[in-house]
N, C-alpha and C. Protein backbone atom coordinates (compact mmCIF):
# COMPACT_ATOMS: atom_id res chain seq x y z
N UNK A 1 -65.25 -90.66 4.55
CA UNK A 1 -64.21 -90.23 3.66
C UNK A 1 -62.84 -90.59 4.25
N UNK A 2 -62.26 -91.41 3.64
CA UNK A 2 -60.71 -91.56 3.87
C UNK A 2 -59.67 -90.58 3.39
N UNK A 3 -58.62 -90.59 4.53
CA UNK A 3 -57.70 -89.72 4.84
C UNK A 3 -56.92 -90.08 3.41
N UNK A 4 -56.63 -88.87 2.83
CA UNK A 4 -55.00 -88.93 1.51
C UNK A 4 -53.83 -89.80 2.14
N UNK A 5 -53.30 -90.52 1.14
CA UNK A 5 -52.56 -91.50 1.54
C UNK A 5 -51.00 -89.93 1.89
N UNK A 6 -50.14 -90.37 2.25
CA UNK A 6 -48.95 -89.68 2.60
C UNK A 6 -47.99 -90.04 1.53
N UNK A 7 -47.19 -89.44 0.95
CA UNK A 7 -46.06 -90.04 0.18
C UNK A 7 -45.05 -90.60 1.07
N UNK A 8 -44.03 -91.70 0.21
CA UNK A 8 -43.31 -92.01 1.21
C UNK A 8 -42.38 -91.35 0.93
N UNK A 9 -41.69 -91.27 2.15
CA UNK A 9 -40.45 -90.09 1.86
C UNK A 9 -39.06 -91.12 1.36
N UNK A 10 -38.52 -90.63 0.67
CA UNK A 10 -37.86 -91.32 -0.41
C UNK A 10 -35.92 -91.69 0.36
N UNK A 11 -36.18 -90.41 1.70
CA UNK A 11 -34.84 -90.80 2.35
C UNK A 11 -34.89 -91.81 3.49
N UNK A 12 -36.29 -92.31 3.99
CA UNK A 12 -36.01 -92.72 4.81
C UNK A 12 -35.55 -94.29 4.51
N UNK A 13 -34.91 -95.11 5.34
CA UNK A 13 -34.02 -96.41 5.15
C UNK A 13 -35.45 -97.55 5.18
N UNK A 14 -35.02 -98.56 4.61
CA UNK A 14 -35.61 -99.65 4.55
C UNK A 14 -36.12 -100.09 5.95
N UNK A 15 -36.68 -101.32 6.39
CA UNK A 15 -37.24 -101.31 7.59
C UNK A 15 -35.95 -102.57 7.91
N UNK A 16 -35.32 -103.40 7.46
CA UNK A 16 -33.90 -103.56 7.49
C UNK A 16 -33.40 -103.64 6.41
N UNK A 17 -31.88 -103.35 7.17
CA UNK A 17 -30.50 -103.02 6.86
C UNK A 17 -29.07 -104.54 7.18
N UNK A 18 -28.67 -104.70 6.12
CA UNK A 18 -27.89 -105.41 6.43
C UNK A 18 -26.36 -104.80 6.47
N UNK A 19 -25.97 -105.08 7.52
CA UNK A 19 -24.31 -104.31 7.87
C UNK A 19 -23.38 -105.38 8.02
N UNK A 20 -21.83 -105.05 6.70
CA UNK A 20 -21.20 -105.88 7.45
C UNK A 20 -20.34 -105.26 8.54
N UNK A 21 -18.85 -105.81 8.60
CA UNK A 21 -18.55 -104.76 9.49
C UNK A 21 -17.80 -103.48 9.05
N UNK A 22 -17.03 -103.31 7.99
CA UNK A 22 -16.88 -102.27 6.98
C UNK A 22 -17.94 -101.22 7.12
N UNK A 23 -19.02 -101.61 6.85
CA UNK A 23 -19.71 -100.72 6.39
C UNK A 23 -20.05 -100.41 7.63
N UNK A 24 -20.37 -101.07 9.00
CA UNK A 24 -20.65 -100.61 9.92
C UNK A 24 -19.57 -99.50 11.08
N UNK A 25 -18.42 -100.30 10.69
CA UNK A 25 -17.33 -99.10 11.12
C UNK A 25 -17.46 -97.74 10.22
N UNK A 26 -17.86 -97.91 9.36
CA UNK A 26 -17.79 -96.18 8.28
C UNK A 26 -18.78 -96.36 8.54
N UNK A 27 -19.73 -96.44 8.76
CA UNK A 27 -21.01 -95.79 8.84
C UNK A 27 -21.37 -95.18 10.29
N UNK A 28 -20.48 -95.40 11.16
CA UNK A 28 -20.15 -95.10 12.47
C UNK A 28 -19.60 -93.75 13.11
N UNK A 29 -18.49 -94.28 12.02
CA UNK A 29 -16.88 -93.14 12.14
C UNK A 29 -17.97 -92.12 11.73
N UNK A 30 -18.74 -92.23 10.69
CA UNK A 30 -18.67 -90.65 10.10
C UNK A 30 -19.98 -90.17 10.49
N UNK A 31 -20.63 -90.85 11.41
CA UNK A 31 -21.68 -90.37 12.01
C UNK A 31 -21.15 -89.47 13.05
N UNK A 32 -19.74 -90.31 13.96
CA UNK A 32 -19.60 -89.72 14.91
C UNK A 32 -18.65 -88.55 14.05
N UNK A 33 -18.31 -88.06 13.36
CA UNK A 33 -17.08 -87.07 12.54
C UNK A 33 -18.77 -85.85 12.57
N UNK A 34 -19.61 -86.11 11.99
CA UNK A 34 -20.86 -85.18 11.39
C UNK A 34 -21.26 -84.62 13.19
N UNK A 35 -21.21 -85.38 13.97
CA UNK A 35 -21.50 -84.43 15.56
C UNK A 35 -20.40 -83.82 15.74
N UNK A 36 -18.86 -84.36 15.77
CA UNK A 36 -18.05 -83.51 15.80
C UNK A 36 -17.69 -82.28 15.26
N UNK A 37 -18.33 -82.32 14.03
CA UNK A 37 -17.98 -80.88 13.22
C UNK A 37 -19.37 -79.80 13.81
N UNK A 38 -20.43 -80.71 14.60
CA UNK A 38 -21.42 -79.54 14.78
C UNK A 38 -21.72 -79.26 16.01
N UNK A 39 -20.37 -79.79 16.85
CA UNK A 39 -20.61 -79.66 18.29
C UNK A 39 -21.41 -80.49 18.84
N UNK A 40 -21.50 -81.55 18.80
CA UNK A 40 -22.73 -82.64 19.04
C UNK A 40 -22.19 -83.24 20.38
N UNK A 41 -23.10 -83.91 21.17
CA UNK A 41 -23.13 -84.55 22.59
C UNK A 41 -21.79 -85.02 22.77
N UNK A 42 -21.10 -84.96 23.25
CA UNK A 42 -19.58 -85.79 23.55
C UNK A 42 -19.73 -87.54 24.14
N UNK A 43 -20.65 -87.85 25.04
CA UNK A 43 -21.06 -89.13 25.35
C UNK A 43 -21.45 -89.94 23.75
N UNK A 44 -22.18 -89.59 22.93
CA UNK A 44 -22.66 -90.19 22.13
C UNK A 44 -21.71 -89.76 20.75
N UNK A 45 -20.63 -88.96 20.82
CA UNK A 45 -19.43 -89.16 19.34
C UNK A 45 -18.60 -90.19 20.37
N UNK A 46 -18.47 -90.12 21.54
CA UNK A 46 -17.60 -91.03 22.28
C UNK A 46 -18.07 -92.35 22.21
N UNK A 47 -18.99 -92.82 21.95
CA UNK A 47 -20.20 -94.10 21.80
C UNK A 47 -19.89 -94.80 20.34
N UNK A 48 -19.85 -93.77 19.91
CA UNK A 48 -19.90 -94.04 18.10
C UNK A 48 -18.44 -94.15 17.75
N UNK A 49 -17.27 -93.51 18.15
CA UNK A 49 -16.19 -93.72 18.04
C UNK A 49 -15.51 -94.95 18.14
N UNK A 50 -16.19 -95.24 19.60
CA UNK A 50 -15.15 -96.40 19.96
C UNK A 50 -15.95 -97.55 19.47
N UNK A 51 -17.45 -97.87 18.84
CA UNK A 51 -17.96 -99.06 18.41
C UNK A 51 -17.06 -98.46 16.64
N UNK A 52 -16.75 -97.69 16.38
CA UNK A 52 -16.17 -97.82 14.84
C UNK A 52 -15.24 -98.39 15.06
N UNK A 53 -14.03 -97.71 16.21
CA UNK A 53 -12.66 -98.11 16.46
C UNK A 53 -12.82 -99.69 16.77
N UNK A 54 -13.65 -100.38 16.87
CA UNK A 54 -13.69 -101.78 17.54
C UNK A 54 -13.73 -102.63 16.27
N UNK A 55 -15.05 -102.02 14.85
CA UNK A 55 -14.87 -102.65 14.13
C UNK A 55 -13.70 -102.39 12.83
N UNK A 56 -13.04 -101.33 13.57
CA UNK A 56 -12.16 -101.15 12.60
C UNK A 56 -10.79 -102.21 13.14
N UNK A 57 -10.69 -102.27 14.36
CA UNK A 57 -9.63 -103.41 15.06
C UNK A 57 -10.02 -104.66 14.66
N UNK A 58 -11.02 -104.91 14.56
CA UNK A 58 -11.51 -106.28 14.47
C UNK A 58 -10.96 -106.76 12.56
N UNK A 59 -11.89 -105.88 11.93
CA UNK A 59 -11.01 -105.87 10.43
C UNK A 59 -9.49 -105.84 10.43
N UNK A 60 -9.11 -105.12 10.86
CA UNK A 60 -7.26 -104.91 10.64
C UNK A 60 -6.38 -105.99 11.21
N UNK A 61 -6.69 -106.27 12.31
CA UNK A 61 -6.09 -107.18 13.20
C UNK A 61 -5.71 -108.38 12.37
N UNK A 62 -6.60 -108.81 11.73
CA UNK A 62 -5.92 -110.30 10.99
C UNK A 62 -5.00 -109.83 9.61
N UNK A 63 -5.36 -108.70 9.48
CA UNK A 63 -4.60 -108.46 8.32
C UNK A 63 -2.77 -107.49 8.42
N UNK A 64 -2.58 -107.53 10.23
CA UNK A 64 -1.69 -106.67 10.96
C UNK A 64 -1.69 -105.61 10.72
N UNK A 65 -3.02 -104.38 10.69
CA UNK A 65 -3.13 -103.54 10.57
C UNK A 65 -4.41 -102.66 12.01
N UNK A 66 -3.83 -103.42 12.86
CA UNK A 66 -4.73 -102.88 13.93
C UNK A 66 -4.82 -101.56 14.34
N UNK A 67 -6.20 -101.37 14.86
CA UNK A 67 -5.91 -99.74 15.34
C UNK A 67 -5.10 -99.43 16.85
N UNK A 68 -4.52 -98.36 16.78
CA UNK A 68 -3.67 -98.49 17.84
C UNK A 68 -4.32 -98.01 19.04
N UNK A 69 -5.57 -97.77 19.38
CA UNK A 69 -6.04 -97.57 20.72
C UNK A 69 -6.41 -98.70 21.21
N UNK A 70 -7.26 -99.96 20.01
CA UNK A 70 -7.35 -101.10 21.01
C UNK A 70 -6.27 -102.03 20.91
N UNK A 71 -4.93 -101.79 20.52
CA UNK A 71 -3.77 -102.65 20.97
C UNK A 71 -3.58 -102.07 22.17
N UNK A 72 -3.92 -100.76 22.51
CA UNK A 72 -2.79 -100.49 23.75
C UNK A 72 -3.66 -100.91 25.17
N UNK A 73 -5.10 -100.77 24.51
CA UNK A 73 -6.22 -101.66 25.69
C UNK A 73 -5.96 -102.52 25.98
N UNK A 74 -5.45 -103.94 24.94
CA UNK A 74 -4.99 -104.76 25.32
C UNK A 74 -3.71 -105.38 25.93
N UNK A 75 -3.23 -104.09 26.63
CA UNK A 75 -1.66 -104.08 26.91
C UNK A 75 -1.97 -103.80 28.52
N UNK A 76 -3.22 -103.50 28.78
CA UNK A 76 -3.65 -103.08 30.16
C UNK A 76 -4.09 -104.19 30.82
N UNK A 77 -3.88 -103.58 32.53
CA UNK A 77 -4.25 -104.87 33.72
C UNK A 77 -6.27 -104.48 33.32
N UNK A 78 -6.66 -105.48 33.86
CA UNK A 78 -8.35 -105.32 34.45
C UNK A 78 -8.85 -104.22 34.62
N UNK A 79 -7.88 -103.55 35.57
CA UNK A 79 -8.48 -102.55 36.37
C UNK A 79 -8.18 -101.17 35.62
N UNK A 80 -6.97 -101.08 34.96
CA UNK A 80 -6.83 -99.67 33.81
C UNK A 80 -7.88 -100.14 32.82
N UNK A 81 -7.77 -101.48 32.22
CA UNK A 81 -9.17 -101.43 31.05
C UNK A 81 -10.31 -101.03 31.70
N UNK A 82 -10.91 -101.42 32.83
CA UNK A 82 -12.22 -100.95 33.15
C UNK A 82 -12.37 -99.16 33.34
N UNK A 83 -10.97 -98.91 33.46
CA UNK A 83 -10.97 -97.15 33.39
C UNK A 83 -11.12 -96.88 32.08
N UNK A 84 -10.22 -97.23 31.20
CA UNK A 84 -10.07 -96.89 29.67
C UNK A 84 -11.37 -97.20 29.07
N UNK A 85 -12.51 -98.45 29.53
CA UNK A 85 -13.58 -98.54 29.13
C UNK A 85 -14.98 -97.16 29.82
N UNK A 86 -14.76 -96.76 30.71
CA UNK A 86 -15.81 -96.79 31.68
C UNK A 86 -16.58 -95.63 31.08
N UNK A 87 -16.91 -94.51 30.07
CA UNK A 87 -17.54 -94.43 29.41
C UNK A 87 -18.03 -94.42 28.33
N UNK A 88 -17.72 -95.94 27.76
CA UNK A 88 -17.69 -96.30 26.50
C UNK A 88 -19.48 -97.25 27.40
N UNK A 89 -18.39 -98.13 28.71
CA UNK A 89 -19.41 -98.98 29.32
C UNK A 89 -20.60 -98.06 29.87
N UNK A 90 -20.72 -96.81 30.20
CA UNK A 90 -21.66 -96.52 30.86
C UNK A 90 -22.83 -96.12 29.90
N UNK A 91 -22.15 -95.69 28.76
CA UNK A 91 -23.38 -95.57 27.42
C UNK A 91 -24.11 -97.07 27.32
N UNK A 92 -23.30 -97.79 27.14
CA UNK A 92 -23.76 -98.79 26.61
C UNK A 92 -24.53 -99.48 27.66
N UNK A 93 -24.38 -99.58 28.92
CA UNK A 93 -24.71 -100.33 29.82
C UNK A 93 -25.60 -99.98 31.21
N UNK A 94 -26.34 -98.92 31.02
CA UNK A 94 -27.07 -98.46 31.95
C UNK A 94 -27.89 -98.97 33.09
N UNK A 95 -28.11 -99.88 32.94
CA UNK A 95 -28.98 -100.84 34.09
C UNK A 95 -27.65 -101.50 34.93
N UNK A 96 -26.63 -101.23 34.89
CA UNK A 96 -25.90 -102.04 35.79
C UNK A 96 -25.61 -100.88 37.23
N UNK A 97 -25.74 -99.16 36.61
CA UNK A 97 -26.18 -98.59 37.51
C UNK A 97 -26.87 -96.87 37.15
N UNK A 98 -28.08 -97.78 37.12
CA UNK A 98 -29.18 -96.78 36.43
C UNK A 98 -28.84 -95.24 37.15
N UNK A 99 -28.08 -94.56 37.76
CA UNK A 99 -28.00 -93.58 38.91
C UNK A 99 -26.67 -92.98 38.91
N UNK A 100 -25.76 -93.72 37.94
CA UNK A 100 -24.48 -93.45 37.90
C UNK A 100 -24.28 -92.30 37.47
N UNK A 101 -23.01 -91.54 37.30
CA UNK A 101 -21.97 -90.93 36.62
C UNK A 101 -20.98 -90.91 36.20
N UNK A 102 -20.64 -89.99 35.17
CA UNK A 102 -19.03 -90.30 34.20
C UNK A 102 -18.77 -89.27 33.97
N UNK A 103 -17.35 -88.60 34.10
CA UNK A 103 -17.06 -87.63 33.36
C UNK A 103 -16.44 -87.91 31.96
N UNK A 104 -16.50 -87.30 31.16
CA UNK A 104 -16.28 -87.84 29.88
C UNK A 104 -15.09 -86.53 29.68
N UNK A 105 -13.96 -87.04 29.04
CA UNK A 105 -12.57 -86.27 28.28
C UNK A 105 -13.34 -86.47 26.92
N UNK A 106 -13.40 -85.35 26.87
CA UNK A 106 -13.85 -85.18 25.33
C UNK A 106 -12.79 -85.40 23.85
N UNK A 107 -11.53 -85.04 24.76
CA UNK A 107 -10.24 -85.15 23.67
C UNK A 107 -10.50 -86.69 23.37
N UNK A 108 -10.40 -87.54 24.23
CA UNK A 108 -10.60 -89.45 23.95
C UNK A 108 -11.62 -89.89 22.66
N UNK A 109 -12.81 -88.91 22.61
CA UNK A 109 -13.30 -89.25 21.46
C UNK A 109 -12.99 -89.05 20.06
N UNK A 110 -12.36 -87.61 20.03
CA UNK A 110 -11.63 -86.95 18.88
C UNK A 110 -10.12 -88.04 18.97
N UNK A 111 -9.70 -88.63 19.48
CA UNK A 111 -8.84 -89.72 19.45
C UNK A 111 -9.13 -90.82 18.86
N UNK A 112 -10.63 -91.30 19.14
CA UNK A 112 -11.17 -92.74 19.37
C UNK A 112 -11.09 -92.56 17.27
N UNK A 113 -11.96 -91.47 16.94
CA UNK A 113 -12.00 -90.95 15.31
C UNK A 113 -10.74 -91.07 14.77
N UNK A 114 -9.97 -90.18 14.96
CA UNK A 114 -8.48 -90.04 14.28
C UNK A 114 -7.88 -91.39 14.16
N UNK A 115 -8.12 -92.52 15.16
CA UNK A 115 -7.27 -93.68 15.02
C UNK A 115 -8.32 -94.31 13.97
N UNK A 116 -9.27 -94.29 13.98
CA UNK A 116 -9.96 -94.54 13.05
C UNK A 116 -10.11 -94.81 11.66
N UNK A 117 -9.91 -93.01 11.19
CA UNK A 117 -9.58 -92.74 10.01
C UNK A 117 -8.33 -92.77 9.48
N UNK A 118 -7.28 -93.21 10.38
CA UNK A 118 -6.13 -93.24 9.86
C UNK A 118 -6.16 -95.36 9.37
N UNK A 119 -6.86 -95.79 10.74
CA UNK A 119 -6.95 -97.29 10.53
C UNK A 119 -7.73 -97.54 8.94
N UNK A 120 -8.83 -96.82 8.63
CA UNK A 120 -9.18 -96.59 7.43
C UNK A 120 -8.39 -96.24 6.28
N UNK A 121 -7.98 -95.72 6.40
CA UNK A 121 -6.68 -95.01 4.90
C UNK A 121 -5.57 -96.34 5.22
N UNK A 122 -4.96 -96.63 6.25
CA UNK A 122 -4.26 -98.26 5.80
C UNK A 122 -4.85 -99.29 5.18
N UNK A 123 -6.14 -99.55 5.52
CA UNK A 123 -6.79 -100.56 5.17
C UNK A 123 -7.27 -100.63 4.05
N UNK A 124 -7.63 -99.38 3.57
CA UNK A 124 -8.37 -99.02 2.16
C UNK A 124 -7.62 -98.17 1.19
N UNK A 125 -6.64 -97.57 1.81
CA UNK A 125 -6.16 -96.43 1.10
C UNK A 125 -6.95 -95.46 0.46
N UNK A 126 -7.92 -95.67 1.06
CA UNK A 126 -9.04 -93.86 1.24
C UNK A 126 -9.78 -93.31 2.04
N UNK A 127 -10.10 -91.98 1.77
CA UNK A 127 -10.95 -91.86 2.82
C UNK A 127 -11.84 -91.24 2.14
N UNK A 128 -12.98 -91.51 3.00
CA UNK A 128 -13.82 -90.11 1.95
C UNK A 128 -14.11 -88.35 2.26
N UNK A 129 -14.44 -88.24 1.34
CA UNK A 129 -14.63 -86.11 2.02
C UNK A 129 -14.52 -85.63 3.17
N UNK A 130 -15.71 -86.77 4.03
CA UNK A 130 -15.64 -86.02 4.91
C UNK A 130 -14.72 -86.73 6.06
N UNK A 131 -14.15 -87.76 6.06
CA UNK A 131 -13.05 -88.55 6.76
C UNK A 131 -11.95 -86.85 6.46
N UNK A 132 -11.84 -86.70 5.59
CA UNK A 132 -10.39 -85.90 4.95
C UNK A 132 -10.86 -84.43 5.35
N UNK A 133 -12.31 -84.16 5.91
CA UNK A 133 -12.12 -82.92 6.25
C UNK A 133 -11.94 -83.14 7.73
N UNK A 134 -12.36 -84.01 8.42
CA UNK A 134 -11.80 -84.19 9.81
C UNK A 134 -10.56 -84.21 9.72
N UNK A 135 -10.10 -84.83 9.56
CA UNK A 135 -8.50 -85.08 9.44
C UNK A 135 -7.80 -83.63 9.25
N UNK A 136 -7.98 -82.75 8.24
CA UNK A 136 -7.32 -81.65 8.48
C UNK A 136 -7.70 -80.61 9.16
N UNK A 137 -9.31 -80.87 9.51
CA UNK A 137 -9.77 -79.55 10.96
C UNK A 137 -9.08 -79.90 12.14
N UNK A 138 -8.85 -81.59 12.65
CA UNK A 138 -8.52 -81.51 13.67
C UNK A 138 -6.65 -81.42 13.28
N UNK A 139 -6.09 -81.97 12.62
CA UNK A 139 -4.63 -81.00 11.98
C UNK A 139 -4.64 -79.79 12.67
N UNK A 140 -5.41 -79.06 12.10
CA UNK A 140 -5.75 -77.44 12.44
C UNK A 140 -5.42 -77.13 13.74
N UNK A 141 -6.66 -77.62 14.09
CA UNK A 141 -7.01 -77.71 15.62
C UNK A 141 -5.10 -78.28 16.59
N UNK A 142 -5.00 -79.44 16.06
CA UNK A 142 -4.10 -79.79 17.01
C UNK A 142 -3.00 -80.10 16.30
N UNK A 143 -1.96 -79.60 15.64
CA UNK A 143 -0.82 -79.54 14.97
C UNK A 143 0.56 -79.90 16.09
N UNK A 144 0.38 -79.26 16.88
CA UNK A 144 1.53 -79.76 18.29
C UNK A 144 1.17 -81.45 18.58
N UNK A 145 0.45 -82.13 18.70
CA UNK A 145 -0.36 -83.53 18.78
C UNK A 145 0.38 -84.14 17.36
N UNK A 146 -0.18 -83.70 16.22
CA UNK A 146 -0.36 -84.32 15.28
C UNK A 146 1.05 -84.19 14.51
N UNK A 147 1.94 -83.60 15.01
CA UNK A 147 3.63 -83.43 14.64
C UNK A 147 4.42 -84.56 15.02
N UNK A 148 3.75 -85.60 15.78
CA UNK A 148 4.26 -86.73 16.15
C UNK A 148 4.39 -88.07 15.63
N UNK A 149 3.06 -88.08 14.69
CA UNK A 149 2.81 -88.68 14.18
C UNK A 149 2.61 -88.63 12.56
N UNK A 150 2.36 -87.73 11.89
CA UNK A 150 2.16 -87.29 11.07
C UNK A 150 3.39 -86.88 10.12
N UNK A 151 3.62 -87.58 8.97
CA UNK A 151 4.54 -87.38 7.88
C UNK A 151 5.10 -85.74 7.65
N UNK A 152 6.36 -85.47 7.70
CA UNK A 152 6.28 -83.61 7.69
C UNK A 152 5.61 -83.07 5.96
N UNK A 153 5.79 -84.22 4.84
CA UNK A 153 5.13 -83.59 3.58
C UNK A 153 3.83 -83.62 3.65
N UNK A 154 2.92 -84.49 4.53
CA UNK A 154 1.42 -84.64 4.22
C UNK A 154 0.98 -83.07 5.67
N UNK A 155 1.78 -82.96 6.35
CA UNK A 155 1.25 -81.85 7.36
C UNK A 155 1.97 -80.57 6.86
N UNK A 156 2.70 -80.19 5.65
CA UNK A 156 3.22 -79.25 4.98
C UNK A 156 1.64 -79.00 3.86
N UNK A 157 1.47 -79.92 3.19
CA UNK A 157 0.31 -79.98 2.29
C UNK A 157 -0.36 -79.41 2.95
N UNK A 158 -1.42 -79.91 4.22
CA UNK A 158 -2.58 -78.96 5.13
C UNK A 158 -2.40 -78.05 5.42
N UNK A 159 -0.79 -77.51 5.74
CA UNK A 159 -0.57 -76.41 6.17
C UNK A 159 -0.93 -75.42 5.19
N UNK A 160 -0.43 -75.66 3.65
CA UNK A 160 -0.02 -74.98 2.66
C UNK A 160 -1.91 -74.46 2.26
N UNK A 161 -2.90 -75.70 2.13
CA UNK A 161 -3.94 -75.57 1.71
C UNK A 161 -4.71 -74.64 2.66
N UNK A 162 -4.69 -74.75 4.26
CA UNK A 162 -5.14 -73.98 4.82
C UNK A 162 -4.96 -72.18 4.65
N UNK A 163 -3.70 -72.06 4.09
CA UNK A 163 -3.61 -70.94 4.13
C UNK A 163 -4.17 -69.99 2.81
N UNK A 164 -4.05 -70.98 1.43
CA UNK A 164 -4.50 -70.46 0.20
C UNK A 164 -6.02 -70.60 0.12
N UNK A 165 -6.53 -71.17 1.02
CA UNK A 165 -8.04 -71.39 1.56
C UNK A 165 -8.74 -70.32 2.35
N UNK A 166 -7.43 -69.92 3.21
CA UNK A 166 -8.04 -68.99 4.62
C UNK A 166 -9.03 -69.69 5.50
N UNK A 167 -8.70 -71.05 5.55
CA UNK A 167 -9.49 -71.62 6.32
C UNK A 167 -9.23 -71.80 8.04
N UNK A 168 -8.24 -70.98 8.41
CA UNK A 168 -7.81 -70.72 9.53
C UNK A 168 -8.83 -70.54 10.37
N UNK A 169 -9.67 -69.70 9.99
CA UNK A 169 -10.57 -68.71 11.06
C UNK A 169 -11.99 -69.34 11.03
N UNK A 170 -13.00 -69.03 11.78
CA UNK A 170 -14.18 -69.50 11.86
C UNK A 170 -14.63 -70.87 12.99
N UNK A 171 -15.46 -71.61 12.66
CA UNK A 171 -15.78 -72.80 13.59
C UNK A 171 -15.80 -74.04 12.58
N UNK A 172 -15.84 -75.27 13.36
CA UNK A 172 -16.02 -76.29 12.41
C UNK A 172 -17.31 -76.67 11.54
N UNK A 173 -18.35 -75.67 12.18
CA UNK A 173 -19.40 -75.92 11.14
C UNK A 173 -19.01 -75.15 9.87
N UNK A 174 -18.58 -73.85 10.11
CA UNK A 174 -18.32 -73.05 8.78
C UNK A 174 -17.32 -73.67 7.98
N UNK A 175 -15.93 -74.35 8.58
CA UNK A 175 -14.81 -75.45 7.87
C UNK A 175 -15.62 -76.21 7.06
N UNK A 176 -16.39 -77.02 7.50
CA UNK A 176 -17.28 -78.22 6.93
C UNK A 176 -18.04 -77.48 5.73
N UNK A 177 -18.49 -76.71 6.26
CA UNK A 177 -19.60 -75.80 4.81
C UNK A 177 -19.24 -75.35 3.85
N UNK A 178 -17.52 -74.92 4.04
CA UNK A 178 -16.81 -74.85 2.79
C UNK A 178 -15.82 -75.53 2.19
N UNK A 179 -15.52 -76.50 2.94
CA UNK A 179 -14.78 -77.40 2.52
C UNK A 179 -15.18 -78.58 1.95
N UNK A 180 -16.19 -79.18 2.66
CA UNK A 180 -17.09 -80.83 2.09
C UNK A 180 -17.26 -80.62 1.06
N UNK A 181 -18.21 -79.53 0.11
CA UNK A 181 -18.61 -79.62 -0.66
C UNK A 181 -17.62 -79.48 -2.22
N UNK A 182 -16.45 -78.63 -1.79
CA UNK A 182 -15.19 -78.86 -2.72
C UNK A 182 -14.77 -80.36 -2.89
N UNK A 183 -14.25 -81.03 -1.51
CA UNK A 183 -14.08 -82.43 -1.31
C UNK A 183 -15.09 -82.93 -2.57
N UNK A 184 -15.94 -83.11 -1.95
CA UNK A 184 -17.09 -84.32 -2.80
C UNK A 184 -17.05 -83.70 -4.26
N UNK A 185 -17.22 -82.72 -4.79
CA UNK A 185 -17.42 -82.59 -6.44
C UNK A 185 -15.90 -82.93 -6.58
N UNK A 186 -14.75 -82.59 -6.16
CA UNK A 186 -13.48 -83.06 -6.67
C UNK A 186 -13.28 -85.17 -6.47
N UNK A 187 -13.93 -85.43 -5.64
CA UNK A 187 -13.40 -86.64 -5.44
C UNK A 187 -14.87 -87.46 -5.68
N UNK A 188 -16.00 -87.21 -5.70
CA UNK A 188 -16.95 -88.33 -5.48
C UNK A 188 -17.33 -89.08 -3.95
N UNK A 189 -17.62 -89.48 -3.73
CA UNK A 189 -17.70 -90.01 -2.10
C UNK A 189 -16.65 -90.47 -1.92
N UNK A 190 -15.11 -90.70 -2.52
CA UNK A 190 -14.08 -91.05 -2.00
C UNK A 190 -13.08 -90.59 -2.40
N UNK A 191 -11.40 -90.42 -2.13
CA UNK A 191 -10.68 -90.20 -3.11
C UNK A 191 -9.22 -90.69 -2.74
N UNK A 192 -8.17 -91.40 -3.11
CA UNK A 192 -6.85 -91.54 -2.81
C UNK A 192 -6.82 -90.85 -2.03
N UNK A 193 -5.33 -91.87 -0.97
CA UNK A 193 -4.49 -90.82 0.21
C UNK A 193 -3.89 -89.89 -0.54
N UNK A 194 -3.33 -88.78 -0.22
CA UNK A 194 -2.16 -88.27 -1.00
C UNK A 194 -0.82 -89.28 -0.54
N UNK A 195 -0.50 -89.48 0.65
CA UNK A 195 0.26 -90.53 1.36
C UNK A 195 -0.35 -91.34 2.58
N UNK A 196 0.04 -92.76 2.22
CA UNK A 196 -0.46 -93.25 3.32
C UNK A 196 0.28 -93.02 4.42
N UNK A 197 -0.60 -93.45 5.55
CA UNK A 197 -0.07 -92.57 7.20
C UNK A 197 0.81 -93.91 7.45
N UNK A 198 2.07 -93.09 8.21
CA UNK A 198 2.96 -94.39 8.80
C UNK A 198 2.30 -95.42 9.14
């Protein structure tokens, strides 16, 4: 007697995938954005960050819209890039010393994202749900940071929404749980900047 066949499960992906690099930078960014909102490994949103941030430089660059973490890489001697790289390289590159260590700044990855999604909203002039709920948790989160850069009407808006929200309080999983799902029925998987970022 033969075994019942299994259904196939209807989410899992094809056996390949073709990526260009668009799709592979967003499909990156917001992998690494989905560990960030749930507390996920810091080595591996730091992994995923900076291969988005690379193909997001690589897109922008001819069009003078580069991201600004790998212009300023490229403003460095050898020896600061091999710092600025060294755990981007140690994920990626393990056999060069199977035994090693890294401490990892966790802020660099929540950086590696933000330049990201902002390199995204120039390039496209959107972002999607959940690009736009990062963007205003870490707002939240880091408003002294993000006063520098950040337009005073588009960080008046987050301010204003956070508060008629009460989204002040809680963690970023609970932010995400009530916020994404407003995002997406109001916008669809994407929606206009309100302003694009300087």
């Amino acid at each position: 007697m033969s075994a019942p066949e299994s259904k196939p499960d209807p989410r899992k992906p094809p056996r390949i995938v073709v990526y260009d690099k668009t799709v592979a930078a967003q499909a990156q960014l917001e992998t690494a954005i989905t560990l960030w909102f749930n507390y996920g490994d810091p080595i591996s949103i730091h992994a995923l960050a900076a291969a988005a941030n690379e193909c997001f430089h690589a897109i922008g660059k001819n069009k003078g819209l580069p991201t600004i973490i790998q212009t300023w890489k490229r403003s460095l001697t050898n020896k600061q890039l091999k710092q600025a790289n060294k755990v981007q390289n140690f994920a990626k590159h393990a056999r060069t010393d199977p035994d090693g260590r890294v401490p990892v700044v966790t802020e660099y990855g929540d950086l590696l994202i933000l330049d990201s999604v902002m390199c995204q909203a120039k390039l496209f002039q959107l972002w999607t749900p959940l690009m736009r709920c990062f963007y205003t948790r870490f707002a939240l989160e880091n408003a002294t940071l993000l006063g520098r850069f950040v337009p005073l009407a588009t960080r008046e808006y987050f301010r204003k929404a956070v508060e008629v929200y009460e989204l002040g309080d809680g963690s970023r999983v609970d932010y995400l749980k009530q916020v994404l799902p407003t995002l997406r029925a109001q916008a669809g998987e994407s929606e206009p900047l309100l302003e694009p970022p300087p």
